[in-house]
C-alpha atoms as a PDB file:
ATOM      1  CA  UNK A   1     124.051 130.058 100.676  1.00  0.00           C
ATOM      2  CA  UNK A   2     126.679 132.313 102.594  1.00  0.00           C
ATOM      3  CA  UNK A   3     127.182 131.313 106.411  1.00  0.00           C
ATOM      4  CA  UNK A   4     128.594 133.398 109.065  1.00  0.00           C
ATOM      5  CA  UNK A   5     131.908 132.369 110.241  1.00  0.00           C
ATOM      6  CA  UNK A   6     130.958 134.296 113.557  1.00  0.00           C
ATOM      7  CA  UNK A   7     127.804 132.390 113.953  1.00  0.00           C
ATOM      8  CA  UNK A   8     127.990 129.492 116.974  1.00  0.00           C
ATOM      9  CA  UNK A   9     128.442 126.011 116.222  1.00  0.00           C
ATOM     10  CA  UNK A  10     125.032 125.184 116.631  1.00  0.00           C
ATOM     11  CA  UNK A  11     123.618 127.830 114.470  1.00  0.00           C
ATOM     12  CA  UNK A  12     126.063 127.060 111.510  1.00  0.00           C
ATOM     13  CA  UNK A  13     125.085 123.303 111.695  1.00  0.00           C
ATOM     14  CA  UNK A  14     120.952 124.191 111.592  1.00  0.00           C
ATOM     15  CA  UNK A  15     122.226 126.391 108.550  1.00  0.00           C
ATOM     16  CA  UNK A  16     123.616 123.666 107.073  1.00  0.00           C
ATOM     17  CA  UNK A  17     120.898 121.161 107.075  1.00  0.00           C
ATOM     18  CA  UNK A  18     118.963 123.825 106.000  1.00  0.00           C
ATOM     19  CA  UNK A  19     121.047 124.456 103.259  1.00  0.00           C
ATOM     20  CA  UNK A  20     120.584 120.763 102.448  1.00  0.00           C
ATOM     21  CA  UNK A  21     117.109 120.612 102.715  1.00  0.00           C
ATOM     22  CA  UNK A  22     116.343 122.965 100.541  1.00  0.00           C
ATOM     23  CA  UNK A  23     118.845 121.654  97.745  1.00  0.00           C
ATOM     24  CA  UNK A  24     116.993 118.398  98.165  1.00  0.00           C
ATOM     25  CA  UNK A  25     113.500 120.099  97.459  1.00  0.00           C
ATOM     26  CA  UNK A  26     115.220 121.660  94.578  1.00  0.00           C
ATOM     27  CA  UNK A  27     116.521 118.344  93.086  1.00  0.00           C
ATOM     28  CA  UNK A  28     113.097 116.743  93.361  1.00  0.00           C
ATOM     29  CA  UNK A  29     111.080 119.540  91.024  1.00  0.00           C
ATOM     30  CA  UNK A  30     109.876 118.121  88.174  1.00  0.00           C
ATOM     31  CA  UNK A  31     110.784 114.589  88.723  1.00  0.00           C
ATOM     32  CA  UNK A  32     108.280 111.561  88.291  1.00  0.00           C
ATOM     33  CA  UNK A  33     106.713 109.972  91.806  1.00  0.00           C
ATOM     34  CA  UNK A  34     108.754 106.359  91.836  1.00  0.00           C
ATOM     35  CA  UNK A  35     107.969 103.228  93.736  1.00  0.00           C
ATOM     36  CA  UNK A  36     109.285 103.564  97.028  1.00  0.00           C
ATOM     37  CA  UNK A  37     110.022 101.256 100.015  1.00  0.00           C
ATOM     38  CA  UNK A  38     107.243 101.830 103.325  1.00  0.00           C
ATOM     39  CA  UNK A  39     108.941 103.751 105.873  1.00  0.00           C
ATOM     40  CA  UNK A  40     109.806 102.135 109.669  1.00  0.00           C
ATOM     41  CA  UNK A  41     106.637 100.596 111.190  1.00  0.00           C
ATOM     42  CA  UNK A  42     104.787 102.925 113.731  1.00  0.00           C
ATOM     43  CA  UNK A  43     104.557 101.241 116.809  1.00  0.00           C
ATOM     44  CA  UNK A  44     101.226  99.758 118.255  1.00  0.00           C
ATOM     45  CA  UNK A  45      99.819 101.084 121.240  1.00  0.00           C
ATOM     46  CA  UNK A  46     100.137  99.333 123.988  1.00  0.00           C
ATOM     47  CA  UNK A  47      96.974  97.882 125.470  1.00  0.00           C
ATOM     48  CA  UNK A  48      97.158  99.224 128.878  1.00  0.00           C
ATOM     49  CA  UNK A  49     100.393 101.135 130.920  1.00  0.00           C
ATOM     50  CA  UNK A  50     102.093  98.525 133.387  1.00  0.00           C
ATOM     51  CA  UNK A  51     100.923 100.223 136.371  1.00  0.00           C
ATOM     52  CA  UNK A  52      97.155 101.059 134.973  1.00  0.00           C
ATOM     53  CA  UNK A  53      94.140 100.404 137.046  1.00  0.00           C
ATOM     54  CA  UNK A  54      91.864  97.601 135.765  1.00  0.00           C
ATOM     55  CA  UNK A  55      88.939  99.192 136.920  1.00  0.00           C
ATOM     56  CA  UNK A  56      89.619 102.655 134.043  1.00  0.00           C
ATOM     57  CA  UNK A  57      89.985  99.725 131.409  1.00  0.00           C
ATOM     58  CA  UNK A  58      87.620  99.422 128.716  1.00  0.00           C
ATOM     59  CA  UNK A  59      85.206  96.498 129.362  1.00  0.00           C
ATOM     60  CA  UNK A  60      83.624  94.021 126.233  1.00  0.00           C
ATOM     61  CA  UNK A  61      80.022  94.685 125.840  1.00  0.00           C
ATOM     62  CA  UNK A  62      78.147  91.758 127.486  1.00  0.00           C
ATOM     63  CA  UNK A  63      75.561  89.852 125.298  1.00  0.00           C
ATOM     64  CA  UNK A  64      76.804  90.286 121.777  1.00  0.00           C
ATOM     65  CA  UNK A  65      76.970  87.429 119.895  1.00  0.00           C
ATOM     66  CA  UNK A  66      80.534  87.195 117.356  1.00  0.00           C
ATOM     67  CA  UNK A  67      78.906  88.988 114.454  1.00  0.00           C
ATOM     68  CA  UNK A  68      77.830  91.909 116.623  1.00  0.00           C
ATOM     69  CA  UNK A  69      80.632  92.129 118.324  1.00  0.00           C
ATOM     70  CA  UNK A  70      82.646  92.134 114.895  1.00  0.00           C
ATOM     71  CA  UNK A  71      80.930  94.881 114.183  1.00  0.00           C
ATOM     72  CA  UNK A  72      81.776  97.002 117.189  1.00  0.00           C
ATOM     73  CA  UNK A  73      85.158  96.091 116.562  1.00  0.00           C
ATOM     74  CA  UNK A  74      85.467  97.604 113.282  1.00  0.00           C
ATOM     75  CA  UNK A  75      83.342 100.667 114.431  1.00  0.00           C
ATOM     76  CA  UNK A  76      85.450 101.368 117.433  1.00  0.00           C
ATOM     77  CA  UNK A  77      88.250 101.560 114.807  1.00  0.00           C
ATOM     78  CA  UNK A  78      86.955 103.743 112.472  1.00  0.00           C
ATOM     79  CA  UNK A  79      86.046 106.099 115.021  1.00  0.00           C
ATOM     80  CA  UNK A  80      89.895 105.796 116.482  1.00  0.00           C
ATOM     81  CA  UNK A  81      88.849 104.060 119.833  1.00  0.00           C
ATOM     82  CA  UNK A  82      91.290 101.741 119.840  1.00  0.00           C
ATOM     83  CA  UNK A  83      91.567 101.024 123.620  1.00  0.00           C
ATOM     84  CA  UNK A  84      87.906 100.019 123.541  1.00  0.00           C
ATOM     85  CA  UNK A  85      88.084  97.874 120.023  1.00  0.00           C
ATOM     86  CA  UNK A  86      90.821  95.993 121.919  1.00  0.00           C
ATOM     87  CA  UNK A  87      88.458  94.744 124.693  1.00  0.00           C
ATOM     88  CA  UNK A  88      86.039  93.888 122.365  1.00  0.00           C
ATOM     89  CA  UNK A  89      88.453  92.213 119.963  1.00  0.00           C
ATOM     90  CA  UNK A  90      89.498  90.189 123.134  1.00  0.00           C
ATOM     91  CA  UNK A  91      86.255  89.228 123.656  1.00  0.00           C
ATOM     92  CA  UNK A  92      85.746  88.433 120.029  1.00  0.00           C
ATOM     93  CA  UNK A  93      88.749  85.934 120.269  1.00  0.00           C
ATOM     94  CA  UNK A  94      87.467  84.386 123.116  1.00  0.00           C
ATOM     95  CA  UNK A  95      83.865  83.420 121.653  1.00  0.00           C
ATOM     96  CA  UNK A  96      85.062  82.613 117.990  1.00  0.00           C
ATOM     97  CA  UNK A  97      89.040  81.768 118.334  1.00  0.00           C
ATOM     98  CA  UNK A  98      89.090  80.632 114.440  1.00  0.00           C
ATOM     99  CA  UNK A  99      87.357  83.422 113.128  1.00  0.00           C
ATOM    100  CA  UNK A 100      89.713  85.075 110.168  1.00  0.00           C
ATOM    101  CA  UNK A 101      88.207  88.414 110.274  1.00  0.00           C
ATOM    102  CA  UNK A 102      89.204  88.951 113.918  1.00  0.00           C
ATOM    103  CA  UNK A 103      92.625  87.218 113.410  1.00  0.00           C
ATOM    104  CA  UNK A 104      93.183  90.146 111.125  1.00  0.00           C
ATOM    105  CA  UNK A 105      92.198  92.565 112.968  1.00  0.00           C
ATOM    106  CA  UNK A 106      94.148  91.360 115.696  1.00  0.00           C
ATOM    107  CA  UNK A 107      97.612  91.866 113.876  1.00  0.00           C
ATOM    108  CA  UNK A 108      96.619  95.286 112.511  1.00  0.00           C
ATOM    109  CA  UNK A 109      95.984  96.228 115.996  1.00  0.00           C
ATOM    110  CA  UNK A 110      98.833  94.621 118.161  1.00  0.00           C
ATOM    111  CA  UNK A 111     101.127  93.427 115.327  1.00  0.00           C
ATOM    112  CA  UNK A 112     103.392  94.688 112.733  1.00  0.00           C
ATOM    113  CA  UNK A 113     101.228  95.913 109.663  1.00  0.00           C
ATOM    114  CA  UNK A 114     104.087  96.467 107.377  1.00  0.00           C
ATOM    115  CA  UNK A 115     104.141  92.338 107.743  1.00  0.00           C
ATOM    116  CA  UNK A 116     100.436  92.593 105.902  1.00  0.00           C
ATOM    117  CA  UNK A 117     101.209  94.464 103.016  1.00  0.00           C
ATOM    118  CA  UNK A 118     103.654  94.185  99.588  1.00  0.00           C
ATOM    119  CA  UNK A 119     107.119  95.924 100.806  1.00  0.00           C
ATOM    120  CA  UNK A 120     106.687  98.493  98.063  1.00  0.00           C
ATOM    121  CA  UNK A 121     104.576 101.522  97.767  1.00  0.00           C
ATOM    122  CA  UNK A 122     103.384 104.608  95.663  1.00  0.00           C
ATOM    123  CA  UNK A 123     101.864 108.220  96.758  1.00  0.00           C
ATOM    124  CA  UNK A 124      97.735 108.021  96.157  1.00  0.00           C
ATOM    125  CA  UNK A 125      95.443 110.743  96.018  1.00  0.00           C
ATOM    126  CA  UNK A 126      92.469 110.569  98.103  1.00  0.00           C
ATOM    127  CA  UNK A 127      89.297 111.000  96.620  1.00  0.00           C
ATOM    128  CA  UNK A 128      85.855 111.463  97.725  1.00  0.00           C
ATOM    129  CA  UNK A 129      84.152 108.817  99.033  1.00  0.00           C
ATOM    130  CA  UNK A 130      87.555 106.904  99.563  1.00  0.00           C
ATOM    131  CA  UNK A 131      87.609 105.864 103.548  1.00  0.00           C
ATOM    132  CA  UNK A 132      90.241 103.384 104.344  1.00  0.00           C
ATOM    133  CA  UNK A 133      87.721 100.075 104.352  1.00  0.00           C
ATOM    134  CA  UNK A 134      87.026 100.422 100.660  1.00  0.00           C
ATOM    135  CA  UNK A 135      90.928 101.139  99.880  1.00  0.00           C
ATOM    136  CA  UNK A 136      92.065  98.347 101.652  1.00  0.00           C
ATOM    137  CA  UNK A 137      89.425  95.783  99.829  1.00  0.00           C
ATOM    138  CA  UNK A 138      90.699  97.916  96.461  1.00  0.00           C
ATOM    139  CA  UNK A 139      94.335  97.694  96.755  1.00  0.00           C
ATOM    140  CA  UNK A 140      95.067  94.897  99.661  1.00  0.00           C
ATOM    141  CA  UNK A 141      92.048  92.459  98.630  1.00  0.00           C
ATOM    142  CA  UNK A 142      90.826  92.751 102.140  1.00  0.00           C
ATOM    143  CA  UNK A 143      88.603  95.221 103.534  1.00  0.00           C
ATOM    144  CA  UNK A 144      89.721  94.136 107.243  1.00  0.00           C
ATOM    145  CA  UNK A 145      92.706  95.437 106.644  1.00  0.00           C
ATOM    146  CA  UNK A 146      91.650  98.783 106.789  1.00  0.00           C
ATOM    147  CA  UNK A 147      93.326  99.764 110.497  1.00  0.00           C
ATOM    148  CA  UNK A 148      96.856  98.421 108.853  1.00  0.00           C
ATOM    149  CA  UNK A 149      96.335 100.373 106.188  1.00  0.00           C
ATOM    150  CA  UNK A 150      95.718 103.195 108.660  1.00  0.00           C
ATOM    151  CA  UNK A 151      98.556 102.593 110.648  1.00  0.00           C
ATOM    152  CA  UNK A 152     100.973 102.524 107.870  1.00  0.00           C
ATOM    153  CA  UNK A 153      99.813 105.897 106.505  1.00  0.00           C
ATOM    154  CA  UNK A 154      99.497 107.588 109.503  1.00  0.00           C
ATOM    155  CA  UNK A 155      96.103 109.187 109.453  1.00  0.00           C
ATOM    156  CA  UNK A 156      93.023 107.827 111.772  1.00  0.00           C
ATOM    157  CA  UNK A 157      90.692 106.478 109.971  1.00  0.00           C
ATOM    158  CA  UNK A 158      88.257 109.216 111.296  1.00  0.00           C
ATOM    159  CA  UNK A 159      90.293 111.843 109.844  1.00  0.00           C
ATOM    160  CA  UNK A 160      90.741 110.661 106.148  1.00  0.00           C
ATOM    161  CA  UNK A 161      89.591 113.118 103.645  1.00  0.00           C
ATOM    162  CA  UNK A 162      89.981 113.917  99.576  1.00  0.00           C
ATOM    163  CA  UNK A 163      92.911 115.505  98.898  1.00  0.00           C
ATOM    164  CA  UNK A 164      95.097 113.394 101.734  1.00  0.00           C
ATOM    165  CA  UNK A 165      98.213 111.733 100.232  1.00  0.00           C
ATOM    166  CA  UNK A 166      99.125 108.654 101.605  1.00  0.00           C
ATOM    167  CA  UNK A 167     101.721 105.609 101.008  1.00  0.00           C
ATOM    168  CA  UNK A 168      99.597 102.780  99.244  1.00  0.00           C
ATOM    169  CA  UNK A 169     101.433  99.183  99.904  1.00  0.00           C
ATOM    170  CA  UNK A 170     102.302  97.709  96.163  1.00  0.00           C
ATOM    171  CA  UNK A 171     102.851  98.732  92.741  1.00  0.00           C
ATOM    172  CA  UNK A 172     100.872 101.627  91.182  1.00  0.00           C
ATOM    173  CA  UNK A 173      98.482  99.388  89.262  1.00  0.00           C
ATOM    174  CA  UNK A 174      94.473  98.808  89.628  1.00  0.00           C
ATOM    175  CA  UNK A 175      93.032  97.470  92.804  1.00  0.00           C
ATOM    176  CA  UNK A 176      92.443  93.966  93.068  1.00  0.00           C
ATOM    177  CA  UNK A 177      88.819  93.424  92.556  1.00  0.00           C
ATOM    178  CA  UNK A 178      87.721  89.993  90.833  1.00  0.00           C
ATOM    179  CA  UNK A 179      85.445  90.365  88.023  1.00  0.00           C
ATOM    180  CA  UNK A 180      87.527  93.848  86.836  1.00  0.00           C
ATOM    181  CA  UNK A 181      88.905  94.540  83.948  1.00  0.00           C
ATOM    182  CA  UNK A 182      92.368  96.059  84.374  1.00  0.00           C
ATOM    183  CA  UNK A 183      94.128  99.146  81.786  1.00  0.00           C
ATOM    184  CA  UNK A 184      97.160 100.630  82.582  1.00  0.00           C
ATOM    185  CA  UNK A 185      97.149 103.194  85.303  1.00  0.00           C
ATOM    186  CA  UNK A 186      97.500 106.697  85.020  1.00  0.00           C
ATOM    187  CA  UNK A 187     101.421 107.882  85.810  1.00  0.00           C
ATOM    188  CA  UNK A 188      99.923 110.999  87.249  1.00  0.00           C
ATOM    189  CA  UNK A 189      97.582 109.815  89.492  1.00  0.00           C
ATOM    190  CA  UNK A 190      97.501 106.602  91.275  1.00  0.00           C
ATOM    191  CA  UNK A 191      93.176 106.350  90.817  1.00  0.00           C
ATOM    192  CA  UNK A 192      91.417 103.325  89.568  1.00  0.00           C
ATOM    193  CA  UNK A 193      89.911 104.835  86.450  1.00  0.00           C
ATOM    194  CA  UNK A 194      85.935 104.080  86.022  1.00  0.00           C
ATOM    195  CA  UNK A 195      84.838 100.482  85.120  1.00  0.00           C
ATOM    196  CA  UNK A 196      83.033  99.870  82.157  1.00  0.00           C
ATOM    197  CA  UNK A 197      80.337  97.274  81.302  1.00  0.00           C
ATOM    198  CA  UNK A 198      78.325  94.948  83.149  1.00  0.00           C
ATOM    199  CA  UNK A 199      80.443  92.576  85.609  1.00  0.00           C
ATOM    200  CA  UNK A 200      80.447  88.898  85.317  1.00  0.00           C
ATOM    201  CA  UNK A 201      78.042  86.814  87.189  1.00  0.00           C
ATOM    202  CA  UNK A 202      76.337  90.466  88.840  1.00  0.00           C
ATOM    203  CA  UNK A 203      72.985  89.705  90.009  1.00  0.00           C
ATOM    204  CA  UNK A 204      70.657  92.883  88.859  1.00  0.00           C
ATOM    205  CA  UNK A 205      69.874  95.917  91.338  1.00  0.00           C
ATOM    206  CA  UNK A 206      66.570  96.340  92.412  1.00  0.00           C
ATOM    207  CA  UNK A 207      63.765  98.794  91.416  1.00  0.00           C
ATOM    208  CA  UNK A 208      64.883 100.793  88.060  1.00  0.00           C
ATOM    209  CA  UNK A 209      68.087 102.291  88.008  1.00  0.00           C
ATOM    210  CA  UNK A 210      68.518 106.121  86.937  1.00  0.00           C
ATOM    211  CA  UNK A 211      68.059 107.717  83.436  1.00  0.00           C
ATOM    212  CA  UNK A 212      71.553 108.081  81.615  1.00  0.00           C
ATOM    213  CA  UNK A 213      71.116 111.531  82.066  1.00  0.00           C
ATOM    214  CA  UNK A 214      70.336 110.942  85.495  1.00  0.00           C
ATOM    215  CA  UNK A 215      73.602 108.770  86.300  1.00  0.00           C
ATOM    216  CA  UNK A 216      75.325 110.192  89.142  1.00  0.00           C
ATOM    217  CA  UNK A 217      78.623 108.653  89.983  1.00  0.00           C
ATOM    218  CA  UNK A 218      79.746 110.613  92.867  1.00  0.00           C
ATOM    219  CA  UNK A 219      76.420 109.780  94.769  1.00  0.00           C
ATOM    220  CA  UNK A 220      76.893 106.192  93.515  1.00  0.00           C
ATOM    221  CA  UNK A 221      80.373 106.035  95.402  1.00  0.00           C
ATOM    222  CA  UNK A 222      79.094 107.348  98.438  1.00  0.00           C
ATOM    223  CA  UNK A 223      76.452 104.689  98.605  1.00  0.00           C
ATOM    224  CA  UNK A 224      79.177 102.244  97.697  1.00  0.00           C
ATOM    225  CA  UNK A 225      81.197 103.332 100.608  1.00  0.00           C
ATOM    226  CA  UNK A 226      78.471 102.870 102.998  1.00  0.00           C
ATOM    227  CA  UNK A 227      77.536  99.151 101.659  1.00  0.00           C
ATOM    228  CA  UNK A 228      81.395  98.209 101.710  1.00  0.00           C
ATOM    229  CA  UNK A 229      81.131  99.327 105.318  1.00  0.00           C
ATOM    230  CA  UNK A 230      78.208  98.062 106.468  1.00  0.00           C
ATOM    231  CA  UNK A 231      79.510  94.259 105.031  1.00  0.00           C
ATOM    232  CA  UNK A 232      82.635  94.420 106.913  1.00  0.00           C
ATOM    233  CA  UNK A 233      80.688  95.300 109.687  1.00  0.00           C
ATOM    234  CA  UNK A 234      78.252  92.112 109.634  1.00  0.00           C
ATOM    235  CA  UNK A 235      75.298  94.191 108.111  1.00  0.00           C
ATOM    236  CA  UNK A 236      74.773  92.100 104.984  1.00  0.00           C
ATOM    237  CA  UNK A 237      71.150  92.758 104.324  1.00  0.00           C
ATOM    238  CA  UNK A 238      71.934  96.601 104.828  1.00  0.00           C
ATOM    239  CA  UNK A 239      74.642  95.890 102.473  1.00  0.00           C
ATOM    240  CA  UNK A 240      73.131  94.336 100.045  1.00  0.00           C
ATOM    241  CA  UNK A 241      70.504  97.503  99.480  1.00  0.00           C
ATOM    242  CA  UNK A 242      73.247 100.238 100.196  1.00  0.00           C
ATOM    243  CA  UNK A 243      75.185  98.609  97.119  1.00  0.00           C
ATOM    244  CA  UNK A 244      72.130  98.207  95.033  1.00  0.00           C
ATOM    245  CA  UNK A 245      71.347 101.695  95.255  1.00  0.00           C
ATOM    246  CA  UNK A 246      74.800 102.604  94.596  1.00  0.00           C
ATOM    247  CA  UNK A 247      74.567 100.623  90.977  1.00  0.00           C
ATOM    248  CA  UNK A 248      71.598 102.800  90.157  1.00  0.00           C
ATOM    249  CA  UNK A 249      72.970 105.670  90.230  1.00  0.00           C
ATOM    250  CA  UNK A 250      76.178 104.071  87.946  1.00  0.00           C
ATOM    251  CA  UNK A 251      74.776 101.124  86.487  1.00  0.00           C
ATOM    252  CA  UNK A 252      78.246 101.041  84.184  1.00  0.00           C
ATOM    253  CA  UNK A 253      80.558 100.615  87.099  1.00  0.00           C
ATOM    254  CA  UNK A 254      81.859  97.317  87.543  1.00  0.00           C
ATOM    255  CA  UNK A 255      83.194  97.645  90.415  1.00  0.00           C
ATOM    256  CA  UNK A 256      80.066  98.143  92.598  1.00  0.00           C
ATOM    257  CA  UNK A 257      78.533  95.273  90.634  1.00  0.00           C
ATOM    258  CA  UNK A 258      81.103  93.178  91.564  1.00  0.00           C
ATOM    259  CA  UNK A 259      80.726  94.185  95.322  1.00  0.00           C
ATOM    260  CA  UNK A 260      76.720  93.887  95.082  1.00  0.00           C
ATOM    261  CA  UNK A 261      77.688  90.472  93.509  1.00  0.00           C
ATOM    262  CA  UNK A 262      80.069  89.141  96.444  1.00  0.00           C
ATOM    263  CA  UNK A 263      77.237  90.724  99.087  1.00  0.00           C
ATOM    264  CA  UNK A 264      74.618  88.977  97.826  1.00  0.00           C
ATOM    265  CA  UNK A 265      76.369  85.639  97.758  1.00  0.00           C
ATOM    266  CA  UNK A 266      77.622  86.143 101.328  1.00  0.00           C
ATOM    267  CA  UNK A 267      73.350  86.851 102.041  1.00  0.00           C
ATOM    268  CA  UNK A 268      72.436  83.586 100.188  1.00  0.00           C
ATOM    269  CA  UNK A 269      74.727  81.489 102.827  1.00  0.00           C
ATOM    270  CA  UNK A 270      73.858  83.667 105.685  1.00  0.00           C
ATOM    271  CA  UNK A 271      69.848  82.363 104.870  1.00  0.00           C
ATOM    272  CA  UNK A 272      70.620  78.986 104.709  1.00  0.00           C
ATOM    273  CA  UNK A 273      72.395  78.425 107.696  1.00  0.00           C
END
């Protein structure tokens, strides 16, 4: 690229990194996505400014017990409210200290979420029905680490959608979900291919499931979505159906038996308490 000797020194030097850029973009073509380190941490928001006004702070519901108020918590987050989840989480803390769910929470809120996460990374395609609660349980083994997982890729978790290409702590590999067997991933496409076979120790769905000609695996992640979301939030029972309908509709799919599986264990202490 020619530059003008006449041009002013700061015009020659945006031409320059221009120039760069663009020689950069060109070296890249045709290369293979690599493992690459997480970028700098984003920094959390802080909880209130120094001089704020207690009275325009968020107050904690009263009257919730831990598990309701666990479940505001993570709804406040996935609809971006963040000032509000933090006076609930606050609250949360103060009823249930030792409560692991809120601990984690707590650090993917105020703390350093890069400290949560494998150091490495690789570029993922979003697909439908993929909301940042079922990646995190996928990849991180933790669906509570969903707002991390957020923060580190930069999107709210209201504003997710297919097609989004975000920075997936770890090794491209498939998710870690027990009871699943794992094949090598696809270099192209960083996508847990689709599970095959019953999973071990899967209790049965309820009512009959689908026809084979009737399977429908896109409205069987979509329910799958909603269970995973509805047992992070507390809503086991809710769970437990939304993830039993989801296995109809792909009774192959191991991973949604294995989910159904862990909800319905989780129900079985929750009734004998």
């Amino acid at each position: 690229m020619m530059m003008n000797a006449g041009q002013p020194r700061g015009a020659r030097t945006g031409t320059m990194l221009a120039a760069a850029a663009m020689l950069a973009l060109l070296g890249g073509c045709g290369k293979k996505a690599e493992i690459q380190p997480l970028p700098a941490p984003p920094e959390a928001a802080p909880a209130a400014p120094a001089n704020g006004n207690p009275g325009d702070m968020p107050q904690a519901t009263p009257g919730l017990n831990p598990t309701q108020r666990l479940a505001r918590v993570v709804d406040l987050l996935n609809r971006n409210d963040e000032k509000t989840a933090r006076a609930e989480l606050d609250a949360l803390l103060a009823q249930d200290p030792g409560r692991r769910e809120a601990k984690v929470l707590e650090q993917s809120i105020k703390g350093n979420p890069y400290a949560m996460v494998p150091r490495n990374s690789f570029s993922y395609v979003v697909a439908p029905g993929d909301t940042f609660i079922t990646l995190a349980l996928d990849y991180l083994g933790d669906s509570y680490k969903f707002y991390a997982l957020a923060r580190i890729s930069g999107i709210a978790p209201n504003m997710l959608k297919p097609g989004d290409i975000i920075q997936m702590p770890g090794r491209v590999r498939e998710p870690s979900r027990p009871g699943v067997q794992r094949s090598r991933p696809s270099m192209t496409r960083a996508r847990p291919p689709r599970r095959t076979g019953p999973a071990t120790g899967a209790a049965p769905a309820t009512g009959a499931a689908p026809a084979a000609s009737q399977s429908d695996p896109a409205t069987a992640l979509r329910y799958r979505r909603q269970g995973l979301e509805q047992m992070t939030a507390g809503r086991i029972d809710r769970a437990v159906a939304l993830l039993g309908r989801a296995l109809q509709y792909d009774p192959d799919n191991r991973a949604i038996a294995a989910d159904l599986a862990r909800a319905r264990r989780i129900q079985g202490t929750v009734q004998t308490r």
